[in-house]
N, C-alpha and C. Protein backbone atom coordinates (compact mmCIF):
# COMPACT_ATOMS: atom_id res chain seq x y z
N UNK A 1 91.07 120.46 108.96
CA UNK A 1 91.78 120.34 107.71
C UNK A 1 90.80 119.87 106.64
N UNK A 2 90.87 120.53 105.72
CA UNK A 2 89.80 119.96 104.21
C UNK A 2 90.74 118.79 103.39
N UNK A 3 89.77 117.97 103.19
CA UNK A 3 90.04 117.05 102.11
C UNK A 3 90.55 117.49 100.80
N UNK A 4 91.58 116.53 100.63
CA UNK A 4 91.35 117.34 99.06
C UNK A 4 90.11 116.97 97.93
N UNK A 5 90.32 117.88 96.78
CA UNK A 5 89.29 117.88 96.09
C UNK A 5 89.22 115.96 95.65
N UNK A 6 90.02 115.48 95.49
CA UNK A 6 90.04 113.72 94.53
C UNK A 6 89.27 113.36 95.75
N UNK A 7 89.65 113.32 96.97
CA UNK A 7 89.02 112.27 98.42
C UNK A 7 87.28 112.91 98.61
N UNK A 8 87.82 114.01 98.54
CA UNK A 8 86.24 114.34 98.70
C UNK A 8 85.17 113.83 97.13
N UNK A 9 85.38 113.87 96.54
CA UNK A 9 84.62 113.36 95.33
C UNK A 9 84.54 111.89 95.02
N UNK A 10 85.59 111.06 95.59
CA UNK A 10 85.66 109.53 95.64
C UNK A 10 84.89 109.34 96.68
N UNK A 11 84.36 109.95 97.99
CA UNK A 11 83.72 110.02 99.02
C UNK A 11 82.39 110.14 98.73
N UNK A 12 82.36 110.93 97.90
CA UNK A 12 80.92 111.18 97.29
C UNK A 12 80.58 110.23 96.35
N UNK A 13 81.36 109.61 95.65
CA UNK A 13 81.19 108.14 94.99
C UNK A 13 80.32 107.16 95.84
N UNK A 14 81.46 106.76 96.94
CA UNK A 14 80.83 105.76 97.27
C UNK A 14 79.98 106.30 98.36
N UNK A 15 79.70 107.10 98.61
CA UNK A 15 77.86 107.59 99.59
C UNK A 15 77.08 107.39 98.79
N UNK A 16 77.30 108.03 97.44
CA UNK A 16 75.70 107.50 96.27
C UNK A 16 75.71 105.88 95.74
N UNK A 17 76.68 104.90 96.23
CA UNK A 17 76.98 104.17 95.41
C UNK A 17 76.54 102.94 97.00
N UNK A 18 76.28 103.61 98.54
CA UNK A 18 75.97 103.03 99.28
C UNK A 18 74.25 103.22 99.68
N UNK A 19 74.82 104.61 99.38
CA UNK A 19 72.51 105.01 99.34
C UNK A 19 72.07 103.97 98.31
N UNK A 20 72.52 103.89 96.99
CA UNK A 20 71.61 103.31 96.19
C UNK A 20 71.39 101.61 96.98
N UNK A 21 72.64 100.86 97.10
CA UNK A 21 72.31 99.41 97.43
C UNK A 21 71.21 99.53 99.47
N UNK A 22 71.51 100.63 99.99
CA UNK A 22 70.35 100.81 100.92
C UNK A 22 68.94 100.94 100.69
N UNK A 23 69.00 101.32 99.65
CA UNK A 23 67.56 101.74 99.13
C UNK A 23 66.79 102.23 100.37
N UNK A 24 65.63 102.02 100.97
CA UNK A 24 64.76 102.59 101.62
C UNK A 24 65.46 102.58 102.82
N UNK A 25 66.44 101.39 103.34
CA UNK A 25 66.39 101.35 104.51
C UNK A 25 67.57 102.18 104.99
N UNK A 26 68.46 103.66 103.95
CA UNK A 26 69.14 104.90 103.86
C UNK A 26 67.34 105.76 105.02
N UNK A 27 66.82 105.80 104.41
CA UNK A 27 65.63 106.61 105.31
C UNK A 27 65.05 106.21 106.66
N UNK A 28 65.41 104.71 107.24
CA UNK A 28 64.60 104.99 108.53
C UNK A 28 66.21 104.64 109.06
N UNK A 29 67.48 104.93 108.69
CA UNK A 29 68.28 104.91 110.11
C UNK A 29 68.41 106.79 110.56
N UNK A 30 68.45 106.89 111.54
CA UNK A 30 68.77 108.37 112.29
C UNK A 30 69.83 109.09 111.81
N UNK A 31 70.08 110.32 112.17
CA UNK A 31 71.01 111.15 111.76
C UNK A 31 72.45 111.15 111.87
N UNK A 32 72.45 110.64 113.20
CA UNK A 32 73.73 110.35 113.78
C UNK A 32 74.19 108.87 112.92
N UNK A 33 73.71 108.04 112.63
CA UNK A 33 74.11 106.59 111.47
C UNK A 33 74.30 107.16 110.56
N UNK A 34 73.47 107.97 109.64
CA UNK A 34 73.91 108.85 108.46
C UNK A 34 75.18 109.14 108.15
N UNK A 35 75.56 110.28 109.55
CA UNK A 35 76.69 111.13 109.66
C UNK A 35 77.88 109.57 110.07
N UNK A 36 77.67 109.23 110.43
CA UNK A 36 78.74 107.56 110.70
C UNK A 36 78.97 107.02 109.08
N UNK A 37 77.86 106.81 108.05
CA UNK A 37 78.71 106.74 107.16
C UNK A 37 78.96 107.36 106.24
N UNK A 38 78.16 108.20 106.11
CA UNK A 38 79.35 109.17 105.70
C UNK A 38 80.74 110.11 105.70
N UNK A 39 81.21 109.47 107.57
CA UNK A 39 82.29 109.59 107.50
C UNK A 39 83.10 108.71 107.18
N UNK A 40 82.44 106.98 107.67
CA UNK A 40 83.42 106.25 106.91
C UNK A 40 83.46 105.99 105.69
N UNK A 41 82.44 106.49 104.57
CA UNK A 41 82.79 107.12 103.31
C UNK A 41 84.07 107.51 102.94
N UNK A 42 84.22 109.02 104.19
CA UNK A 42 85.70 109.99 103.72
C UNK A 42 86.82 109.14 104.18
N UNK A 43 86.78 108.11 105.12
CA UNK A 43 87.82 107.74 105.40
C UNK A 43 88.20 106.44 104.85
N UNK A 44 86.89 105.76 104.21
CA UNK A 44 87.13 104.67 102.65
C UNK A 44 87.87 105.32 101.69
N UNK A 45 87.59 106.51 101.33
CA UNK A 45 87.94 107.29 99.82
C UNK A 45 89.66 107.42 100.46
N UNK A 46 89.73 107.95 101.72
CA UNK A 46 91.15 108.14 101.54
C UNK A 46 92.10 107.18 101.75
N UNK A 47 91.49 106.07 102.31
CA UNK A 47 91.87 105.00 102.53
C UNK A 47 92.59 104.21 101.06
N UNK A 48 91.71 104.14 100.18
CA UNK A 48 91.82 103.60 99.08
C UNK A 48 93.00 104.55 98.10
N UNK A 49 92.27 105.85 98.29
CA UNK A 49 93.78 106.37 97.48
C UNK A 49 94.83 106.34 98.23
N UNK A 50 95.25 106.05 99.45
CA UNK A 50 96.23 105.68 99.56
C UNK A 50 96.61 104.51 99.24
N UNK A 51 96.15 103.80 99.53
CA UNK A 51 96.63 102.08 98.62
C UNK A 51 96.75 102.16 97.19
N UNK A 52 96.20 102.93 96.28
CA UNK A 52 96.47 103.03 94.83
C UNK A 52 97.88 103.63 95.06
N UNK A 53 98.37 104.62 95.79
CA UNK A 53 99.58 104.98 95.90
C UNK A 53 100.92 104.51 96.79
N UNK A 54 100.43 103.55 97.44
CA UNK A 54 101.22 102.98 98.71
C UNK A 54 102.23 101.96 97.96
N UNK A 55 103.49 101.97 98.58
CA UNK A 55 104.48 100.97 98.51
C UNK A 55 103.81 99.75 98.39
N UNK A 56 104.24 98.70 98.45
CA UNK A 56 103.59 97.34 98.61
C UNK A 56 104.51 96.18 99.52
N UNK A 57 104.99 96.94 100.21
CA UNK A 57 105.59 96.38 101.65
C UNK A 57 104.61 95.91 102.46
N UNK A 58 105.30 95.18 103.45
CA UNK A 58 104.29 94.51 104.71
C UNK A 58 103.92 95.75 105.20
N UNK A 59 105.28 95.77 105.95
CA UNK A 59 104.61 97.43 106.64
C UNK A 59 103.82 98.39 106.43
N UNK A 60 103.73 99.16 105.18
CA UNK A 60 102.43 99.56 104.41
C UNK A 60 100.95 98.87 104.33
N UNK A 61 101.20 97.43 104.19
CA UNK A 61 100.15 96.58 103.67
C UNK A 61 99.22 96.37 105.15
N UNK A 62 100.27 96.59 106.37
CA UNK A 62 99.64 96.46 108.07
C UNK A 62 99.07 97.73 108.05
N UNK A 63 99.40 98.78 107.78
CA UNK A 63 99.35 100.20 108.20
C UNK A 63 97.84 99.96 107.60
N UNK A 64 97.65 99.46 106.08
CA UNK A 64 96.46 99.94 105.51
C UNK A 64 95.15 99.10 106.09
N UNK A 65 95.91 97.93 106.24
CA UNK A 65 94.38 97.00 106.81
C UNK A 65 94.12 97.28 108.40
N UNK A 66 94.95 98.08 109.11
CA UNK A 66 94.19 99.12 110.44
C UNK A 66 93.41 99.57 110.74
N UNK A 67 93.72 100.45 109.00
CA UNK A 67 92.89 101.60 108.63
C UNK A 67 91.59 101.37 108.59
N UNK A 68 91.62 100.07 107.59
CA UNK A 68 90.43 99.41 107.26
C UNK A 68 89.57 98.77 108.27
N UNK A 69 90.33 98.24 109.42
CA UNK A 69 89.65 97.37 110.61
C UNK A 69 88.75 98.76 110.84
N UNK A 70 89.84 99.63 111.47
CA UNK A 70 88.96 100.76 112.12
C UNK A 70 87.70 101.39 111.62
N UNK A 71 87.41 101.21 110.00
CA UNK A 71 86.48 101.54 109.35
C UNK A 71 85.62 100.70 109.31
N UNK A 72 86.08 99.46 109.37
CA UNK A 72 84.75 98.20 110.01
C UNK A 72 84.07 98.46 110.99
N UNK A 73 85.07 98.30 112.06
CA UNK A 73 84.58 98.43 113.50
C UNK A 73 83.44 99.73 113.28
N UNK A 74 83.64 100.80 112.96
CA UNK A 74 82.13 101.58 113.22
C UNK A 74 81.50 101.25 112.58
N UNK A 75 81.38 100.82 111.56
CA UNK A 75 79.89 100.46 110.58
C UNK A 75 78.92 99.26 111.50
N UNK A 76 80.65 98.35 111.84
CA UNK A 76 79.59 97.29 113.10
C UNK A 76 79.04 97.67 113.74
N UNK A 77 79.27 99.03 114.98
CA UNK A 77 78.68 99.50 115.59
C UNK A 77 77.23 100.35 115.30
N UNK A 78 77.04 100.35 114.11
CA UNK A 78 75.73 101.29 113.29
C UNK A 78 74.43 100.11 113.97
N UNK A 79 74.77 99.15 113.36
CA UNK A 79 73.38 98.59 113.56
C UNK A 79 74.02 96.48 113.74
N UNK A 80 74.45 96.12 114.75
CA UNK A 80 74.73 94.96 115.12
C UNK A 80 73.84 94.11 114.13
N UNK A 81 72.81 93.85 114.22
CA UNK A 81 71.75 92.99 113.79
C UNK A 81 72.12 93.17 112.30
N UNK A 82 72.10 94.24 111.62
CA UNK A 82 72.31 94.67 110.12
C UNK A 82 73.60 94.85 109.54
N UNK A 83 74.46 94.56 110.57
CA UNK A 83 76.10 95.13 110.14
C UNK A 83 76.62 94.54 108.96
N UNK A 84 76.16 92.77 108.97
CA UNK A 84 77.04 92.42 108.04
C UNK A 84 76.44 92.74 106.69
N UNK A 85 75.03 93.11 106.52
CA UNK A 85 74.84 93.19 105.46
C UNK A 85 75.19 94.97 105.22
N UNK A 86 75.04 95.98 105.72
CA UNK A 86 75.57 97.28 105.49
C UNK A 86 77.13 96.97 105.29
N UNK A 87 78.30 96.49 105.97
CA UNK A 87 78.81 96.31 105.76
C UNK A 87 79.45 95.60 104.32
N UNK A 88 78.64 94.74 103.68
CA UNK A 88 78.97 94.09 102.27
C UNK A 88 78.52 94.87 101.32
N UNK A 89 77.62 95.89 101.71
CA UNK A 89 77.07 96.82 100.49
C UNK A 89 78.28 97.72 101.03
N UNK A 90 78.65 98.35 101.92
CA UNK A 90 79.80 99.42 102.00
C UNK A 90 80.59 98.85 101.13
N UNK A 91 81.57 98.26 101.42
CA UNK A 91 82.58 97.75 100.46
C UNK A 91 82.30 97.45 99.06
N UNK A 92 81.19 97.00 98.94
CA UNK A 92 80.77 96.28 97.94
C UNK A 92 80.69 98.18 96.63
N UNK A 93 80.73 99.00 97.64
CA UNK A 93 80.30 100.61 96.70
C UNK A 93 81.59 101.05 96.93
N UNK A 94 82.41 100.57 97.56
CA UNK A 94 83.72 101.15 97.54
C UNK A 94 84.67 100.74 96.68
N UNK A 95 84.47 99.01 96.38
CA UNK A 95 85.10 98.58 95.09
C UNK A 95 84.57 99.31 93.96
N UNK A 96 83.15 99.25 93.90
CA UNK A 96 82.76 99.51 92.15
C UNK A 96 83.56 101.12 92.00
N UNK A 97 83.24 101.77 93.13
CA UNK A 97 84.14 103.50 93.14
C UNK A 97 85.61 103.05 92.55
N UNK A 98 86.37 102.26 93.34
CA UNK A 98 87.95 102.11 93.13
C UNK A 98 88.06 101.41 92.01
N UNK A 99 87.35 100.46 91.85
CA UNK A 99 87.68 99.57 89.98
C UNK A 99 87.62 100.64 88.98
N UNK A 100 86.48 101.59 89.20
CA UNK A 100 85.96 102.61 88.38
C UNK A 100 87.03 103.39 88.01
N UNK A 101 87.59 104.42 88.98
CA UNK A 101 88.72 105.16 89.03
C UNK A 101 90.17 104.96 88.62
N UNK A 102 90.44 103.19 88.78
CA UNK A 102 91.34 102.48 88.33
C UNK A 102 91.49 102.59 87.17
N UNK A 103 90.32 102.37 86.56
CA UNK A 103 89.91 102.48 84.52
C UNK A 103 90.19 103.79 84.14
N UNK A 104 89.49 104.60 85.17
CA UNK A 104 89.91 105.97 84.21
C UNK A 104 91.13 106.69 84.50
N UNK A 105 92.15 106.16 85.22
CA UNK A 105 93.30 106.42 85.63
C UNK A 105 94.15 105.91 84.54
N UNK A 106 93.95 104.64 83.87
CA UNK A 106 94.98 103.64 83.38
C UNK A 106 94.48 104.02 81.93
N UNK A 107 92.75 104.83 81.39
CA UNK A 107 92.97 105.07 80.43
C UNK A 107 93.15 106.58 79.89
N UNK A 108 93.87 107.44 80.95
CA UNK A 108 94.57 108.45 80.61
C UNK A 108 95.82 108.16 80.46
N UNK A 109 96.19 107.21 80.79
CA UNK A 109 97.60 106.87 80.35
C UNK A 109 98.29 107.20 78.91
């Protein structure tokens, strides 16, 4: 199944927005780490637009932080020794993506 066009381009947000805070050290992890985040890229991007669109029930609010564990858990698995810091730059490129999108959402209003 293809993404849609918004997930795939918020995806692509935050991959350039996680390469940049990697700086060099995007070049010595392997192919297979690559392809790891850049899937949890696609599954940050869709993650997040669903929470811009989600109820704000518990039940919703459990469903989404699952989502989110599960997108932890592999990044932990990328590189143990380095996780927490890949990990704080992941998120850390997934907010500036979602604050970003937030603005230009609220100023088409």
């Amino acid at each position: 199944m293809t993404r849609p066009r918004i997930t795939r381009d918020v995806a692509l947000r935050i991959l350039t927005g996680v390469r940049e805070r990697l700086g060099d050290a995007w070049d010595e992890l392997d192919q297979p780490a690559r392809e790891r985040i850049i899937a949890c890229c696609e599954d940050a991007a869709d993650l997040q637009l669903k929470a811009l669109a989600a109820a704000q029930g518990p039940d919703e609010q459990l469903r989404l932080l699952r989502e989110k564990a599960q997108i932890q858990a592999q990044l932990h698995n990328l590189a143990a020794a380095g996780a927490l810091r890949l990990t704080t730059m992941f998120w850390d490129a997934v907010r500036g993506v979602v604050n970003g999108a937030v603005a230009i959402a609220f100023a088409a209003l």
